[in-house]
Protein backbone atom coordinates (compact mmCIF):
# COMPACT_ATOMS: atom_id res chain seq x y z
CA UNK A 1 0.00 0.00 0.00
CA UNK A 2 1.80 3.71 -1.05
CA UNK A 3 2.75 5.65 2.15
CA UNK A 4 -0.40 8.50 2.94
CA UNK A 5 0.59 11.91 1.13
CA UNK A 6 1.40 15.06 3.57
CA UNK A 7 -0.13 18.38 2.92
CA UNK A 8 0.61 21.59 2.89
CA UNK A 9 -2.95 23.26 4.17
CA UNK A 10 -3.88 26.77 4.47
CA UNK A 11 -5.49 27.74 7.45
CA UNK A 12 -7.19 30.67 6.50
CA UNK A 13 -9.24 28.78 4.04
CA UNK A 14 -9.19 24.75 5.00
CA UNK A 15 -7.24 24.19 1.66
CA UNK A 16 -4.94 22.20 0.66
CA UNK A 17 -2.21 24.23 -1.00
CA UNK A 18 0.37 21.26 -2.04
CA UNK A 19 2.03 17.55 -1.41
CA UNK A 20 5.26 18.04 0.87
CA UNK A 21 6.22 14.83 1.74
CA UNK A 22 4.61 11.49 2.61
CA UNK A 23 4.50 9.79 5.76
CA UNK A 24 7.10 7.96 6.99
CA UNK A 25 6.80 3.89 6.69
CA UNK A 26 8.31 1.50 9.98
CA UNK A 27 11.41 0.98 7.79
CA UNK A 28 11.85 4.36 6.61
CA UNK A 29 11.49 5.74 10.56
CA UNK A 30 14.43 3.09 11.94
CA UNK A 31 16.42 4.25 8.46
CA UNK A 32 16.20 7.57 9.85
CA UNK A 33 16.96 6.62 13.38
CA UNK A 34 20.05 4.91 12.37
CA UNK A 35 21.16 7.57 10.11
CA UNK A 36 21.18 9.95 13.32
CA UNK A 37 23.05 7.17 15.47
CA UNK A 38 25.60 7.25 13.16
CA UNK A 39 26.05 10.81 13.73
CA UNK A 40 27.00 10.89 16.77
CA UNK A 41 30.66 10.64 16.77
CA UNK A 42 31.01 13.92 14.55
CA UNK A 43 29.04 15.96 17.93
CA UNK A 44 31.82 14.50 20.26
CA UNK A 45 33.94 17.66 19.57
CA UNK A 46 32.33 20.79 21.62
CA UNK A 47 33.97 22.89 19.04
CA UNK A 48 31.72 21.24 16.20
CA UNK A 49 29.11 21.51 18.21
CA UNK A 50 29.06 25.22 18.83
CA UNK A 51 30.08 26.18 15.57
CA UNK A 52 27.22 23.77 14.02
CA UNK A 53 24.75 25.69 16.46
CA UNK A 54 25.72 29.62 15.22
CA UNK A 55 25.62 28.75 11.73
CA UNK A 56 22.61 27.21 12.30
CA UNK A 57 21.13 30.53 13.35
CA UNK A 58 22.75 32.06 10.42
CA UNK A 59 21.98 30.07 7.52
CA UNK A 60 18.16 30.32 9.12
CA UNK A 61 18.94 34.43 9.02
CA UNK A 62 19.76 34.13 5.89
CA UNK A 63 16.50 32.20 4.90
CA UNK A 64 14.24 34.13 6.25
CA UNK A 65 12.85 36.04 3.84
CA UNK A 66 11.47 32.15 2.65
CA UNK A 67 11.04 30.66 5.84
CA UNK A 68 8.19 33.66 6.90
CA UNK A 69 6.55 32.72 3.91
CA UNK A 70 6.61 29.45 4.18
CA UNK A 71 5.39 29.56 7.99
CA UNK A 72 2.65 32.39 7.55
CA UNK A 73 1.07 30.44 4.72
CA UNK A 74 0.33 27.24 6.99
CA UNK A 75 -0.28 28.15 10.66
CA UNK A 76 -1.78 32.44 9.73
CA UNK A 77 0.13 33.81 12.81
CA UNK A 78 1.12 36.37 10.90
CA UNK A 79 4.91 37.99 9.42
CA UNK A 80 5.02 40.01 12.37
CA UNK A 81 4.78 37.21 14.88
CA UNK A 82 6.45 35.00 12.94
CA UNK A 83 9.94 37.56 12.61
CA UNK A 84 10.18 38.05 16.25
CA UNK A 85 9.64 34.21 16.94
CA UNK A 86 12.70 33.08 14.49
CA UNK A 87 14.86 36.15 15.83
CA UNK A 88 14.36 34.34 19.13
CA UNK A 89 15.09 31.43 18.02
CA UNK A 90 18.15 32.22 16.48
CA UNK A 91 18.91 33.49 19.79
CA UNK A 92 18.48 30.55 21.48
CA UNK A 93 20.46 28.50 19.37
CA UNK A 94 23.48 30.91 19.96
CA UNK A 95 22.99 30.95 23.73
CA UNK A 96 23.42 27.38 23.44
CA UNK A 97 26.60 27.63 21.70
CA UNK A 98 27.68 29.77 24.17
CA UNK A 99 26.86 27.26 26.91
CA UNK A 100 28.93 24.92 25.23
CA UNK A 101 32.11 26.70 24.61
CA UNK A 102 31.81 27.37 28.29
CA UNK A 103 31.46 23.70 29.41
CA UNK A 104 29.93 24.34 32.43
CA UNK A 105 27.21 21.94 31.80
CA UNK A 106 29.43 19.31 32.17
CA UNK A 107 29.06 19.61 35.74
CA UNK A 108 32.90 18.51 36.32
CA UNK A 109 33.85 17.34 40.11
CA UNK A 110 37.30 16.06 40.65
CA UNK A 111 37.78 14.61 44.41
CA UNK A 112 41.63 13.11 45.29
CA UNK A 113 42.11 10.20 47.14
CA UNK A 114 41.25 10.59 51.27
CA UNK A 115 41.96 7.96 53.58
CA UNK A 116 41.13 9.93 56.51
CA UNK A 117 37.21 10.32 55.54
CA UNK A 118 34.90 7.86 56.82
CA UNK A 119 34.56 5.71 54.56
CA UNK A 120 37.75 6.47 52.83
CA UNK A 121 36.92 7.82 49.22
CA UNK A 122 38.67 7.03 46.29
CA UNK A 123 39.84 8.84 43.53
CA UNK A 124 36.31 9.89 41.68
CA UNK A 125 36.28 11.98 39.04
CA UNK A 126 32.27 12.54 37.37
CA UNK A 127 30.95 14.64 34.41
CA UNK A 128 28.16 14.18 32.00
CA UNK A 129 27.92 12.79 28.82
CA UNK A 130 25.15 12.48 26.00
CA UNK A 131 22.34 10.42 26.08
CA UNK A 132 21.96 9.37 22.37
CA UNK A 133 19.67 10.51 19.84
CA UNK A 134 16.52 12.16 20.91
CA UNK A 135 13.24 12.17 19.28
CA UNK A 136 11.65 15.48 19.31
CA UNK A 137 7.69 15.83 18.66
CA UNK A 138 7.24 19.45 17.30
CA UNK A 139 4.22 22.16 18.44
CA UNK A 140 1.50 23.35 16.35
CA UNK A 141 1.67 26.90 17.72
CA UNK A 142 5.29 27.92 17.83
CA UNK A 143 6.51 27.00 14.05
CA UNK A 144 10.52 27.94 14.90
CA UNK A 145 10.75 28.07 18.41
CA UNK A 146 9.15 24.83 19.35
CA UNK A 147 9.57 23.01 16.01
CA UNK A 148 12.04 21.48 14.15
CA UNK A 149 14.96 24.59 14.85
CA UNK A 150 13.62 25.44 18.52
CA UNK A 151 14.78 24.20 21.99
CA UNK A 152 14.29 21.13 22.34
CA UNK A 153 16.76 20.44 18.91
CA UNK A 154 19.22 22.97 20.19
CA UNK A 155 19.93 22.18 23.79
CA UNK A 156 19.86 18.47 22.51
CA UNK A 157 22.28 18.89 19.82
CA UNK A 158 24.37 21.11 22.50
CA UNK A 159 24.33 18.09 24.59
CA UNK A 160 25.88 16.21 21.80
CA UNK A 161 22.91 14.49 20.74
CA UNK A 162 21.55 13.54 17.28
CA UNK A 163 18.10 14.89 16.87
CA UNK A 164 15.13 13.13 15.00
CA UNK A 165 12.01 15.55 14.86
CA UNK A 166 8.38 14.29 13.95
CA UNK A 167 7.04 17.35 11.95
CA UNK A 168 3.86 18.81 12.67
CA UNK A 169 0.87 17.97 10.54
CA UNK A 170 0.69 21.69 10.43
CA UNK A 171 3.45 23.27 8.94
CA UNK A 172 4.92 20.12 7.17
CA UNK A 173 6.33 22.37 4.24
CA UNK A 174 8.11 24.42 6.63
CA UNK A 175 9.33 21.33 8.74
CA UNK A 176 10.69 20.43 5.29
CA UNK A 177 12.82 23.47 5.20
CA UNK A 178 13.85 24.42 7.43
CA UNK A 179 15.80 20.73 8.05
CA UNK A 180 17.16 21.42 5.00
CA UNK A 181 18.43 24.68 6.00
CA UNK A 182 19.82 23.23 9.45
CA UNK A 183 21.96 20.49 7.51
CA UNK A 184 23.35 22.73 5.57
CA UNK A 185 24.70 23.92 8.54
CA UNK A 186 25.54 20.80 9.53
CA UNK A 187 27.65 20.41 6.23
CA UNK A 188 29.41 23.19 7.16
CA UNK A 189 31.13 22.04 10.25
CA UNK A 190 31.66 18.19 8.64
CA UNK A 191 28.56 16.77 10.38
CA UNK A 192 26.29 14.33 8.82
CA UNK A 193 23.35 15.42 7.41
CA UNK A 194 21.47 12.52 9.48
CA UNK A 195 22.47 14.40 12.83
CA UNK A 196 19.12 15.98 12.16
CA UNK A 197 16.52 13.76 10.85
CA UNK A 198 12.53 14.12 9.86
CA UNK A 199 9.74 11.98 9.90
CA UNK A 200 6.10 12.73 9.07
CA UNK A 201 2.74 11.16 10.19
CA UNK A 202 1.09 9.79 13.56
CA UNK A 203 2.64 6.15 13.68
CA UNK A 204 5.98 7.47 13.08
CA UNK A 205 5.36 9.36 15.90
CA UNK A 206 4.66 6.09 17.56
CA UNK A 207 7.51 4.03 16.26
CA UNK A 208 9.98 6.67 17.11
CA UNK A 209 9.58 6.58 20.77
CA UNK A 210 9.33 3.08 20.45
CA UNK A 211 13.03 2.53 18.35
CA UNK A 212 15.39 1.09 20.53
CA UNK A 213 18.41 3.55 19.60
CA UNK A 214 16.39 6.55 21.16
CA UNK A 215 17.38 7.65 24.27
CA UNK A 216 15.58 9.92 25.27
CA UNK A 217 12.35 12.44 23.78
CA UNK A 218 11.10 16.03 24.07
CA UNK A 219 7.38 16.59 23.40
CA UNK A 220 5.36 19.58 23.53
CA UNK A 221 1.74 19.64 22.66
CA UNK A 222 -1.66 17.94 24.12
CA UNK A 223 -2.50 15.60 27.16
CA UNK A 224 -3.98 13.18 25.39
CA UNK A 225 -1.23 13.01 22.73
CA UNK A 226 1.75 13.61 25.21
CA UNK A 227 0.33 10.77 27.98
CA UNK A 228 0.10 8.14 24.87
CA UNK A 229 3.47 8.34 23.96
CA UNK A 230 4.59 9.33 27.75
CA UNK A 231 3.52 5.94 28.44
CA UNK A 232 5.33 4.09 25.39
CA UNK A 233 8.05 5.31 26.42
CA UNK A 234 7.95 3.87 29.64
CA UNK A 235 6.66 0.57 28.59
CA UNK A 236 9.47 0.19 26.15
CA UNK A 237 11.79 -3.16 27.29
CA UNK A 238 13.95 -0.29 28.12
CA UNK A 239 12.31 2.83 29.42
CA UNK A 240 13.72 5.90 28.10
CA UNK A 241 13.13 9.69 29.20
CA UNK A 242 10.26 11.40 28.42
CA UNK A 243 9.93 15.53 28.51
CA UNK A 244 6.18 16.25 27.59
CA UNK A 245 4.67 19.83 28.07
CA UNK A 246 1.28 18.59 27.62
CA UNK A 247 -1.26 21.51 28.71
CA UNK A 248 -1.94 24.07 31.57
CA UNK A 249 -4.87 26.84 32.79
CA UNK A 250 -1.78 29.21 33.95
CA UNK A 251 -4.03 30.50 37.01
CA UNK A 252 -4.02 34.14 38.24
CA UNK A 253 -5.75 35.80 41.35
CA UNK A 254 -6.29 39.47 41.25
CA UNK A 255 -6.55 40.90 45.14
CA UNK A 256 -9.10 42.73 46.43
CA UNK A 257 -6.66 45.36 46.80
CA UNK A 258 -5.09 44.96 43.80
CA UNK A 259 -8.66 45.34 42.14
CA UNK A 260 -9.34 48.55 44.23
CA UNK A 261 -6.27 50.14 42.57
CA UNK A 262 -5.87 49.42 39.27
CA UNK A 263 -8.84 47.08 37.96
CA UNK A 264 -9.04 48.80 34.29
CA UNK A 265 -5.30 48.61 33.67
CA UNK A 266 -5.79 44.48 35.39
CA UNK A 267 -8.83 43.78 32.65
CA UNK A 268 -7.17 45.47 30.43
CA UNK A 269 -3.63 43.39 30.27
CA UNK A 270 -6.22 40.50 31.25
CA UNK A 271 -7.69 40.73 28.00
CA UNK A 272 -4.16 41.41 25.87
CA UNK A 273 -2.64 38.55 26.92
CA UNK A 274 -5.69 36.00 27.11
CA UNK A 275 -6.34 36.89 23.12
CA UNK A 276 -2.75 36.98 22.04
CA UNK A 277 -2.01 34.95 19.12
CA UNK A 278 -5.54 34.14 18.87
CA UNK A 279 -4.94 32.76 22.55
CA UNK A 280 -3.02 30.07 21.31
CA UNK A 281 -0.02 29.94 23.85
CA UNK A 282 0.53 27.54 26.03
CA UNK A 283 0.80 29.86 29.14
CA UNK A 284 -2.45 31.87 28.36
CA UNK A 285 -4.17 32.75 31.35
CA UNK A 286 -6.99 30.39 31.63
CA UNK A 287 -8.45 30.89 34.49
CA UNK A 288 -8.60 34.27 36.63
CA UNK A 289 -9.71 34.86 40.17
CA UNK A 290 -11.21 38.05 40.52
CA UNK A 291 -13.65 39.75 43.75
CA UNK A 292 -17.11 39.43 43.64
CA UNK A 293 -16.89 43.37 44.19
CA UNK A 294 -17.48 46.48 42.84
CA UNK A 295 -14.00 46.82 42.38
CA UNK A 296 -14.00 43.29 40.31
CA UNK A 297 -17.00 44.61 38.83
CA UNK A 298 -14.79 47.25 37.08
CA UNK A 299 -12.00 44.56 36.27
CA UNK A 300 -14.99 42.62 34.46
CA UNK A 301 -16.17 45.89 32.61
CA UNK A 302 -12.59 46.88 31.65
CA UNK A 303 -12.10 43.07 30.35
CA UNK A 304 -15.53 43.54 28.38
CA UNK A 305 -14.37 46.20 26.88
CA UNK A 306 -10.86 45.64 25.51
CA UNK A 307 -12.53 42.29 24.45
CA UNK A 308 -15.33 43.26 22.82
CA UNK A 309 -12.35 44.93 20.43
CA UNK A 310 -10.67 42.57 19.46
CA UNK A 311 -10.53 41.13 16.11
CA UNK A 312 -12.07 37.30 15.22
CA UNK A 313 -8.93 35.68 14.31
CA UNK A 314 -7.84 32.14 12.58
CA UNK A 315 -6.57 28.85 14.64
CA UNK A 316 -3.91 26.81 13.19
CA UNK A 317 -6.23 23.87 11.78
CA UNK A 318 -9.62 23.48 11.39
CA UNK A 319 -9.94 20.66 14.11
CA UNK A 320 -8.51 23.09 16.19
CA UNK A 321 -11.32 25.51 15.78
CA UNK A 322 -14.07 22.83 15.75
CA UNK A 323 -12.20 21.72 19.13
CA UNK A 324 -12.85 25.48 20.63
CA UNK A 325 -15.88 26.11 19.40
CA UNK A 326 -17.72 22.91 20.71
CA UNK A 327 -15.81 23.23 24.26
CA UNK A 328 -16.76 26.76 24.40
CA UNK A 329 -20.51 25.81 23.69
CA UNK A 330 -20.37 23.07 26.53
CA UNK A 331 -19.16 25.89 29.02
CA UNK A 332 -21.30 27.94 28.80
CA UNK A 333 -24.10 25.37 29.14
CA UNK A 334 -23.27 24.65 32.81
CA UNK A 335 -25.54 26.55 35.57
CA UNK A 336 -24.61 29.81 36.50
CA UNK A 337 -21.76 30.46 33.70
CA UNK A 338 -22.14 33.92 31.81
CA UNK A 339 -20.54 34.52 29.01
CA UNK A 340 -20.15 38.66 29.00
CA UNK A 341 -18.45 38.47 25.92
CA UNK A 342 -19.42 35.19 23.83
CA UNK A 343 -16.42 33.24 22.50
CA UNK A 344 -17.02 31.17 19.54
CA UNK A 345 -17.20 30.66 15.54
CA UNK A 346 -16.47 34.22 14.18
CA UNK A 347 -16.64 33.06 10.72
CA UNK A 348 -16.60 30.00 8.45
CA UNK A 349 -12.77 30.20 9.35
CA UNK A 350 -12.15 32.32 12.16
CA UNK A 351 -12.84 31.95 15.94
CA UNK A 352 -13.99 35.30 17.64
CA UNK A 353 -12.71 36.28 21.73
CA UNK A 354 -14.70 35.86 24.65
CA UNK A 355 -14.37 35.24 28.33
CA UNK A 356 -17.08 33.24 30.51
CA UNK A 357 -17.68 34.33 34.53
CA UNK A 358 -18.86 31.63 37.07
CA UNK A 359 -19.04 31.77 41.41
CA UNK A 360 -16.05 30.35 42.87
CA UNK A 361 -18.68 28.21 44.94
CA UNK A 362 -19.21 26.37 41.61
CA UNK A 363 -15.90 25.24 41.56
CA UNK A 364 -15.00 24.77 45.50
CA UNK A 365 -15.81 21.05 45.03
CA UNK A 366 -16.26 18.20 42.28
CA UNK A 367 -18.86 18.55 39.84
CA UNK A 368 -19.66 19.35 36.54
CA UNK A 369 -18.10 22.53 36.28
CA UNK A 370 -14.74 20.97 36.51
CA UNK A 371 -14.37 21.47 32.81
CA UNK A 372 -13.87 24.71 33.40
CA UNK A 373 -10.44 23.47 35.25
CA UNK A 374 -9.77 22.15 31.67
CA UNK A 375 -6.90 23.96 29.40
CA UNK A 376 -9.73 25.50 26.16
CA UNK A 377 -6.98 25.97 23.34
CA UNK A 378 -7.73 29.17 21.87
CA UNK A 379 -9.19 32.62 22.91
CA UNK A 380 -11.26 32.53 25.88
CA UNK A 381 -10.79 32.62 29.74
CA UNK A 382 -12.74 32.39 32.46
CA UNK A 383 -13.11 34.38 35.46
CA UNK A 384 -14.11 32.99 38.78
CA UNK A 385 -15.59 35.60 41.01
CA UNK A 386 -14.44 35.08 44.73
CA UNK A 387 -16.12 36.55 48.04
CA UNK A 388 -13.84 35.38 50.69
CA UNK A 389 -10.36 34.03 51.09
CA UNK A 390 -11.80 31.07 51.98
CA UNK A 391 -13.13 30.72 48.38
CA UNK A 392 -9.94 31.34 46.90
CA UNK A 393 -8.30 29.03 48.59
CA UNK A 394 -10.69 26.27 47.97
CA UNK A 395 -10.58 27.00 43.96
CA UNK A 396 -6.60 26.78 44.21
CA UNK A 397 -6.67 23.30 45.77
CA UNK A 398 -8.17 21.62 43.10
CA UNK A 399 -6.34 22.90 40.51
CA UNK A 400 -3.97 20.56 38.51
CA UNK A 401 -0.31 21.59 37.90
CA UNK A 402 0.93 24.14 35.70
CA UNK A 403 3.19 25.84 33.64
CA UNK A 404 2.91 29.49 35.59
CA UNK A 405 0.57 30.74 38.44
CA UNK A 406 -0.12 34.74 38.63
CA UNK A 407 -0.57 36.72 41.85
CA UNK A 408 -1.68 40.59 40.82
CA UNK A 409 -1.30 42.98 44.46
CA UNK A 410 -1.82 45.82 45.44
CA UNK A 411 1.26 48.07 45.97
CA UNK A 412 1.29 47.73 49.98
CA UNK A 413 0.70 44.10 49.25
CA UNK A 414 3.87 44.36 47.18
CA UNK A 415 5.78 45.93 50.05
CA UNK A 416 4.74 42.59 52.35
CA UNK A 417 1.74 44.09 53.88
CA UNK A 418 -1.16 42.06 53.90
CA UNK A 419 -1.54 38.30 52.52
CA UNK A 420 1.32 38.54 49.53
CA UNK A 421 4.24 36.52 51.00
CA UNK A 422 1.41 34.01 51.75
CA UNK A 423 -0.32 33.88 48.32
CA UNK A 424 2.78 33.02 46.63
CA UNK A 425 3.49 30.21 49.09
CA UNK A 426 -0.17 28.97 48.32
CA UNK A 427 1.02 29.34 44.41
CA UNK A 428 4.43 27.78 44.44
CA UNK A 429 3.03 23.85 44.56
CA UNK A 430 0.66 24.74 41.55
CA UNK A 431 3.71 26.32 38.59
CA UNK A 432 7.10 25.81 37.53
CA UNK A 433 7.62 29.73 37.23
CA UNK A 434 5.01 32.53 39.62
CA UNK A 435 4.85 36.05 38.12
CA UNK A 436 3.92 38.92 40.70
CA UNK A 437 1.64 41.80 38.57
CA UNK A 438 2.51 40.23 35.21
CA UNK A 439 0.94 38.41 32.43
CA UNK A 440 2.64 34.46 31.83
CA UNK A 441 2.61 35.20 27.72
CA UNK A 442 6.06 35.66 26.70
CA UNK A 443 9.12 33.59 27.71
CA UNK A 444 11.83 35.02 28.19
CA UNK A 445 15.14 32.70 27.11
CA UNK A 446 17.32 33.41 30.00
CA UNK A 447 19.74 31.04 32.19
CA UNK A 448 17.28 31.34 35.18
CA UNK A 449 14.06 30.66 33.36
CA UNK A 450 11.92 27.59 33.95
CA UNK A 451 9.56 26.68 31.61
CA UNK A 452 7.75 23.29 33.11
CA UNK A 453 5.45 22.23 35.77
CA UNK A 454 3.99 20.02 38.27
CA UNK A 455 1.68 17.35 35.97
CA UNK A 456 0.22 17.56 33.44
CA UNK A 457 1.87 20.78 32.80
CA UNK A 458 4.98 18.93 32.35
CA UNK A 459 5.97 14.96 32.61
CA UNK A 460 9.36 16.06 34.44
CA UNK A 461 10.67 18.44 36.57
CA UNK A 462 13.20 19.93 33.94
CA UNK A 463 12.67 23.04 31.95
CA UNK A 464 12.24 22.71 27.82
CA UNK A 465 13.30 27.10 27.39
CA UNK A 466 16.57 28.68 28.72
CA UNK A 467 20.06 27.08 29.80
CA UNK A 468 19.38 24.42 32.09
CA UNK A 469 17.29 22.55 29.25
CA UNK A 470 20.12 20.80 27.99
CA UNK A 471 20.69 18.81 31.22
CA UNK A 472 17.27 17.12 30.07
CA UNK A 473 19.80 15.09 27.48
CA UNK A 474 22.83 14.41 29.59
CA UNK A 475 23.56 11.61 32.28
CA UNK A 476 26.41 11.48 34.98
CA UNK A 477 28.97 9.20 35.18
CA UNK A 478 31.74 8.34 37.56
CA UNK A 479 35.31 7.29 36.81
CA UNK A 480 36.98 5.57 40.29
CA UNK A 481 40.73 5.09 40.51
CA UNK A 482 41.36 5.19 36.73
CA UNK A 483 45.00 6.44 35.07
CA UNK A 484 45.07 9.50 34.60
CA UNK A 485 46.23 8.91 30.80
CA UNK A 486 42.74 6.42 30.46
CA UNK A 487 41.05 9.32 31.62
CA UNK A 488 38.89 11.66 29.57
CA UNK A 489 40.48 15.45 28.70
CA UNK A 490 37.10 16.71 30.99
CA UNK A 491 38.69 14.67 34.08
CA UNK A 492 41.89 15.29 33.88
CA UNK A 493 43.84 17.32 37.06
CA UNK A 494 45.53 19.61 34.49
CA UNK A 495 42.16 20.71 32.89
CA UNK A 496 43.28 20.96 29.35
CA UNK A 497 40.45 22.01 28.01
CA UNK A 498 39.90 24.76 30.97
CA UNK A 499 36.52 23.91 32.06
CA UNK A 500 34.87 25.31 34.97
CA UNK A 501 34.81 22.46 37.98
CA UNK A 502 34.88 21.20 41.54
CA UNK A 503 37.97 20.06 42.45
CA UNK A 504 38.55 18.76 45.73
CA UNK A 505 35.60 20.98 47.49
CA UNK A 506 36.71 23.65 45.49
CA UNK A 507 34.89 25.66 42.77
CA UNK A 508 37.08 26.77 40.01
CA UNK A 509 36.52 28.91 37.37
C-alpha cells in the first residue's frame, strides 16, 4: 500500500495548497533513526558543536525572507509574529553555543584520594555525557521556536545528541525546510546530514519513541497526545526519558486590593494577553480569580471592553477551531456560567474572543463545572468571582499543575503588607515559574528561566526554554581510581580544556 501523502494546508481557508512529503513507513522511521546514530561521533567535539549551532542561526537568518513565507502560509500567525519568533530562536540556538564553549554543563567534580574520611573515598572523578539521539515531537503553535529549529533540537544537539524531529501535521512544508536549511549547517562544520533527521505522520510518531536507539524524547503539545506516547516510552523493554509539556490553565488571582487600585489597567492586560495569538499559547491565562466586588465589577467591565475589540482571528487547523468552538458551547451550558463576551465561531474560518464568569462556589468542590479546570486551546478565559479568602483558597486546591501561576497585588501588598508573602506560598506547589503583577505570555530565554510544571503541565521536573534545558539530554557518570592517561580530557587534574569544575571541594573557574 503507497505511504499516505502530507499536505501543505492553508489555514485561513481549510485548503490544501500542495504535497510536501509522505508519511514515513516502519522501515523508513528506523532508516532515519540509524542515520542519526551514526552521527554521533562527529558531535563529540564541543567545538563542532558550537560552531554547528551559530551557523545554524545564520543560515536560518539568511532564509528568512522564505522561511516567513513558508510559515505564515500554513499556521496564519502572521509575518510580524512569525519575525520576532525566528529572531528568538536564532537566539536561542546561539545561547546554546555559548553554553557549550563554556562547558559548564558538564558539571565537572574532581575529588583526590582521602583515607582519613569515613569511609575512605577514592579517587572519583564525574561529568556528564550524551544520552543518544533524541526524538523530538514538534508544536503546532510555535513554528521555529518549538519546532524542528527550537529548543528542544538545540539544547539536545548542544548536549551532543543527534536529533530526530516528527514534523507537525501543520506546517509540514516548513518542517521540510527548514531541516534542509539546518543540515546545511551541519555540512558546514563536517557533520552528517542525518544528525538531524525528519519523519512525518502519527505512527511514526509512535515508532519513534518506540526505536530502541532513542534515548531519550522532548514533546510539547496535548494531554492526550503527550500521555500516549509518555507511556510508550515507559513501557518500552527499556524505558527511556520522556519531557512532555502537555497543557496548563496558567491560574491568576487578582486581590481585592489589587482590584481597588488598578482594575481597568488588570482587565485590560487580562484581555491582551488571554487573546494573544488568537490565545493560542501555552501559558495563556486560563483561568482568573477576581472579587465578587465592585471593584471586580470594574476589572470585568474593563475586560468587556478591551474584548469586545478585538478582532475574530484564525486557529492553526480546522480541528482546532471545531475543538474550541464545541468546548466553548459546553461551558457555557453549565448553571450559572455567563458569558459577557461570547467566545465562539467568528466566521466559516475564524474563531472570535470571549471570556465566561462563574461563582467560585461552583468550583470549591467536584462537579460538573470541573471542565472549566480544563486547558480550552484558543481565545477565551474564564473568570471565577471570589467573596472570601476562603473561596480562593478552595478553587486553588483543586487545581492541577501548571506551567505558571499569577498573583496581581496591590502596591502595599507588594511591600509585604497584607496576605502577599502568603499567596505566593499557596502558588508555588501549583507552577514551575510565579509572576507577581505580570501576564505568563512571553518567555523570556534566560539562564534562570523555567519553563515546566507540576503534571500535566509537564511529565518532568526539567525546563524545555533557557540554559538548564540541555541537562534534560545528559547523564552522569563516575570514573573511580582510573590512570590519569585512560582518563577523559574533561577529568583530567591539568584541565586541558579549561573547564569550569569542583575540584577537591573547590569551585574553580
Amino acid at each position: 500500500m503507497a505511504a499516505a501523502p502530507v499536505w501543505s494546508v492553508d489555514p485561513r481557508t481549510g485548503k490544501q495548497r500542495e504535497q510536501v512529503a509522505v508519511e514515513a513507513t516502519v522501515q523508513e522511521v528506523d532508516a532515519t533513526v540509524r542515520a542519526a546514530h551514526q552521527a554521533r561521533g562527529a558531535l563529540a567535539d564541543r567545538t563542532v558543536r558550537s560552531a554547528f549551532l551559530r551557523s545554524a542561526a545564520d543560515e536560518l537568518e539568511a532564509a528568512k525572507g522564505t522561511l516567513i513565507e513558508a510559515a505564515d502560509a500554513e499556521t496564519a500567525l502572521g509575518p510580524v509574529r512569525l519575525t520576532g519568533e525566528l529572531a528568538r530562536t536564532c537566539y536561542q540556538l546561539r545561547s546554546f553555543a555559548d553554553i557549550v564553549d563554556e562547558g559548564a554543563f558538564l558539571d565537572v567534580v574532581i575529588d583526590h584520594p582521602d583515607d582519613t574520611a569515613t569511609p575512605p573515598v577514592p579517587d572519583l572523578r564525574r561529568y556528564k555525557v550524551p544520552l543518544g539521539v533524541v526524538a523530538v515531537y514538534s508544536a503546532s503553535n510555535f513554528p521555529f521556536a518549538f519546532s524542528v529549529p527550537g529548543g528542544d533540537t538545540a539544547s539536545a544537539l548542544a548536549a551532543g545528541c543527534p536529533v530526530v524531529v516528527k514534523a507537525h501535521p501543520d506546517h509540514p512544508g516548513l518542517s521540510e525546510l527548514v531541516a534542509k536549511v539546518l543540515r546545511r549547517a551541519a555540512a558546514r562544520h563536517g557533520v552528517p546530514e542525518g544528525v538531524l533527521g525528519l519523519v512525518h505522520g502519527f505512527e511514526a510518531g509512535v515508532e519513534l519513541v518506540r526505536h530502541p536507539l532513542v534515548a531519550a524524547a522532548g514533546f510539547t503539545g496535548s494531554v492526550r497526545g503527550g500521555r500516549a506516547l509518555f507511556d510508550t516510552a515507559a513501557a518500552r523493554p527499556v524505558p527511556i526519558p520522556f519531557h512532555g509539556e502537555l497543557g496548563s490553565l496558567n491560574p491568576v488571582l487578582v486581590t481585592e486590593a489589587a482590584a481597588a487600585e488598578r482594575a481597568e489597567a488588570i482587565g485590560a492586560g487580562l484581555a491582551g494577553s488571554m487573546t494573544l495569538g488568537v490565545g493560542q499559547f501555552c501559558v495563556k491565562p486560563g483561568l482568573v480569580l477576581a472579587p465578587a466586588s465592585a471593584a471586580g465589577d470594574r476589572l470585568v467591565k474593563s475586560l468587556t471592553d478591551a474584548v469586545s475589540d478585538t478582532d475574530a482571528g484564525v486557529l492553526l487547523d480546522h480541528r482546532m477551531r471545531d475543538h474550541f468552538v464545541a468546548g466553548v458551547a459546553e461551558r457555557t451550558r453549565l448553571p450559572d456560567v455567563e458569558s459577557p463576551v461570547t467566545p465562539g465561531a467568528g466566521g466559516e474560518h475564524t474563531v472570535s474572543a470571549g471570556f465566561l464568569t462563574v461563582p467560585a462556589s461552583r468550583l470549591a468542590a467536584e462537579g460538573e463545572h470541573d471542565l472549566l479546570l480544563e486547558e480550552c486551546f484558543g481565545p477565551v478565559t474564564v473568570v471565577v468571582r471570589y467573596e472570601d479568602d476562603a473561596e480562593v483558597r478552595a478553587v486553588l486546591s483543586r487545581l492541577p499543575g501548571n506551567l505558571t501561576a499569577t498573583v496581581h497585588l496591590s502596591e502595599e501588598e507588594g511591600a509585604g503588607q497584607g496576605r502577599g508573602a502568603e499567596i505566593l506560598g499557596e502558588l508555588t506547589p501549583l507552577a514551575g515559574r510565579v509572576l507577581v503583577n505580570a501576564w505568563p505570555t512571553g518567555v523570556a530565554v534566560a539562564p534562570a528561566q523555567h519553563h515546566g510544571g507540576p503534571y500535566p503541565a509537564t511529565t518532568s521536573t526539567s525546563t524545555s526554554v533557557g540554559g538548564t534545558a540541555i541537562e534534560r539530554w545528559l547523564r552522569p557518570v563516575a570514573y573511580q581510581n582510573s590512570p590519569q592517561s585512560l582518563l577523559p580530557q574533561e577529568l583530567r587534574d591539568d584541565n586541558p580544556l579549561g573547564l569550569p569544575r569542583r575540584f577537591n571541594g573547590r569551585l574553580e573557574r
